[in-house]
Protein backbone atom coordinates (compact mmCIF):
# COMPACT_ATOMS: atom_id res chain seq x y z
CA UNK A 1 -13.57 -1.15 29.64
CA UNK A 2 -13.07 -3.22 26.72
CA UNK A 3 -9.78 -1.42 25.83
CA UNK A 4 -11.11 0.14 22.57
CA UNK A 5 -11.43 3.62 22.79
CA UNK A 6 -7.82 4.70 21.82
CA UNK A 7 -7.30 1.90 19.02
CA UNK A 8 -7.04 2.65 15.25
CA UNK A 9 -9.32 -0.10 14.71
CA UNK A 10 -11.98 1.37 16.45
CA UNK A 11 -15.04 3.14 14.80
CA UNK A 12 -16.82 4.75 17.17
CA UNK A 13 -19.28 6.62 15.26
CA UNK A 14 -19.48 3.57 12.72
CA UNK A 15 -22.76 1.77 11.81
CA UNK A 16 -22.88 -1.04 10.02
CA UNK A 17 -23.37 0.75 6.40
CA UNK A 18 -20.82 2.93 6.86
CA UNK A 19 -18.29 -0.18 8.03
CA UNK A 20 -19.33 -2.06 5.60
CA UNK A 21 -18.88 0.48 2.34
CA UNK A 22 -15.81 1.61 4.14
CA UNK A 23 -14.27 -2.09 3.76
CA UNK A 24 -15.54 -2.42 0.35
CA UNK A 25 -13.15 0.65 -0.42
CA UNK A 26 -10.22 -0.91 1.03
CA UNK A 27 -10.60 -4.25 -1.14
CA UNK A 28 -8.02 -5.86 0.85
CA UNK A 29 -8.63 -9.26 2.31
CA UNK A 30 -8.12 -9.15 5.86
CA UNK A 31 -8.81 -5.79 6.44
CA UNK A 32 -11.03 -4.88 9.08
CA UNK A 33 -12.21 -2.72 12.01
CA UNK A 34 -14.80 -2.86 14.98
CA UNK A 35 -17.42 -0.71 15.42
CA UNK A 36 -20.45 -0.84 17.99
CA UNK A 37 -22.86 -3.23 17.77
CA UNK A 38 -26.48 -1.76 16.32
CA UNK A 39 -28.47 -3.60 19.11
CA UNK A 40 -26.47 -2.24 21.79
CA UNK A 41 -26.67 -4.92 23.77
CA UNK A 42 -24.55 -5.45 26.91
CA UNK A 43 -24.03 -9.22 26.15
CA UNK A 44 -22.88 -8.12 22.02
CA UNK A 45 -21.14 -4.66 22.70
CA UNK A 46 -18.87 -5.06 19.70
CA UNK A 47 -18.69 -6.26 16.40
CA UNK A 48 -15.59 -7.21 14.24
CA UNK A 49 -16.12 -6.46 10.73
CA UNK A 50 -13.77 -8.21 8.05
CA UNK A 51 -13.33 -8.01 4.69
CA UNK A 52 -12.71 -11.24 2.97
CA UNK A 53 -12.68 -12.95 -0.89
CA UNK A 54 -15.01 -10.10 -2.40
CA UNK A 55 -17.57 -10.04 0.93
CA UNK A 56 -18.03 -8.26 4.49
CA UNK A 57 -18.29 -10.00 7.73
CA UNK A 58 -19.84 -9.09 10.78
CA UNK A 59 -18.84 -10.85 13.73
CA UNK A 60 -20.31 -10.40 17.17
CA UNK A 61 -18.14 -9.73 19.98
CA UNK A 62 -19.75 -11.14 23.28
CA UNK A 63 -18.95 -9.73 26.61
CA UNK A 64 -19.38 -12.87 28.86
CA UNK A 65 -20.96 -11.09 32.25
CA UNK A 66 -19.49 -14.28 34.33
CA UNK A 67 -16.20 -14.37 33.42
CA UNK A 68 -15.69 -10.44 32.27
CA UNK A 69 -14.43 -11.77 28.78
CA UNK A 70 -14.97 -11.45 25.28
CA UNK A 71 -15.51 -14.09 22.54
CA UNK A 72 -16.54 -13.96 18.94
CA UNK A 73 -19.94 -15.21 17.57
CA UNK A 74 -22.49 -17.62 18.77
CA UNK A 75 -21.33 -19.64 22.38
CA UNK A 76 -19.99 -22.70 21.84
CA UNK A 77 -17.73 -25.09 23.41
CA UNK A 78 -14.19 -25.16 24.17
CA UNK A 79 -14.85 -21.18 22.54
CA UNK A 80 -11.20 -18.92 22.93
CA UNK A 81 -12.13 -16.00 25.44
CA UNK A 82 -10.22 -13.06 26.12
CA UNK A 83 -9.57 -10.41 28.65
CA UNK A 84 -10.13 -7.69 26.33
CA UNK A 85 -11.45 -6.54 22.63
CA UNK A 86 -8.16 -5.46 22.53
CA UNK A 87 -6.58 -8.94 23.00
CA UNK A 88 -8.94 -10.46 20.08
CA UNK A 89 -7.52 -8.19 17.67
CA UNK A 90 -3.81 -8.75 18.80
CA UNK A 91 -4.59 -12.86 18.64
CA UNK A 92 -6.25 -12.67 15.53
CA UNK A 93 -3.03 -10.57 13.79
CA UNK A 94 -1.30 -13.46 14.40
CA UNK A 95 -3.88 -16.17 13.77
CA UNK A 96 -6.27 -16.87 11.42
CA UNK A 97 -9.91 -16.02 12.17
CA UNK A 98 -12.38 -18.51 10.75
CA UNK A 99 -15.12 -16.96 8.82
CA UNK A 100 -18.50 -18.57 8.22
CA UNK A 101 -20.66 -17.78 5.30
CA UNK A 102 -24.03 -18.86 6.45
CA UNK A 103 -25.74 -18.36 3.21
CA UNK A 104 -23.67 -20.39 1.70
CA UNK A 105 -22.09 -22.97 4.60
CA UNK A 106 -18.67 -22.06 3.53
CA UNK A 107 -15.72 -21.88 5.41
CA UNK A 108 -13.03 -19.43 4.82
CA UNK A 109 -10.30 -17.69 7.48
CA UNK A 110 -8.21 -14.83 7.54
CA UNK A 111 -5.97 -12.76 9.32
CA UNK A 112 -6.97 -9.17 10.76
CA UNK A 113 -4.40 -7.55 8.61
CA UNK A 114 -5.17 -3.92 7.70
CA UNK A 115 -7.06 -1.64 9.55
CA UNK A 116 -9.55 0.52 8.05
CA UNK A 117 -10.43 4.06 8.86
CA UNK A 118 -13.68 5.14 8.35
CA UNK A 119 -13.96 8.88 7.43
C-alpha cells in the first residue's frame, strides 16, 4: 500500500479533468493533490498534480517493482526514491519539486503547499 488512502491529498475518484479544473480553482502556486493515474498501470499508479505560475502539472509517480519504491517522472540517475507516496508528499513540503515544461523546456520548482479538495 502506497499509504494514500486516508490522506487529504488524495483524490480517489479524480481524473485528470476534474484535477486539473479543480487546481485551476484554487489559483495558488503550489497547490496540489494526487489522484490515480488514467493508464492504470502498475509501474505509474499515481500521479502528482501541481499547480504552478498560471499552469497544471502532471507528474507520474512510479512504483519501482525491485525496490518497492516510488519516484517521480521518467527514470533517471541518481533519481530520489521513497518508501511511500506518502513520503514524496512529506519531502516535497519541505523541498522544492522541480517542474519541467516540456513544451516549452522551462524549468520552474515549487513546493507542495496547499492541498486541494476536489468536490
Amino acid at each position: 500500500d502506497a499509504g494514500v488512502h486516508s490522506k487529504a491529498w488524495y483524490a480517489a475518484t479524480c481524473d485528470r479533468k476534474m484535477a486539473e479544473d479543480a487546481l485551476y480553482r484554487s489559483n495558488k502556486d503550489g497547490s496540489f493533490l494526487i489522484r490515480k493515474s488514467s493508464g492504470q498501470d502498475s509501474q505509474q499508479p499515481y500521479t502528482l498534480v501541481v499547480f504552478y505560475n498560471r499552469r497544471v502539472y502532471n507528474i507520474p509517480i512510479r512504483f519501482i517493482e525491485s525496490t518497492r519504491q516510488y519516484a517521480l517522472g521518467r527514470e533517471k540517475s541518481g533519481e530520489e526514491r521513497f518508501d511511500s507516496v506518502a513520503e514524496i508528499v512529506e519531502n516535497h513540503q519541505r523541498t522544492s519539486l522541480v517542474l519541467i515544461d516540456s513544451q516549452n523546456n522551462t524549468k520552474d520548482s515549487t513546493k507542495l503547499k496547499y492541498i486541494v479538495r476536489v468536490s
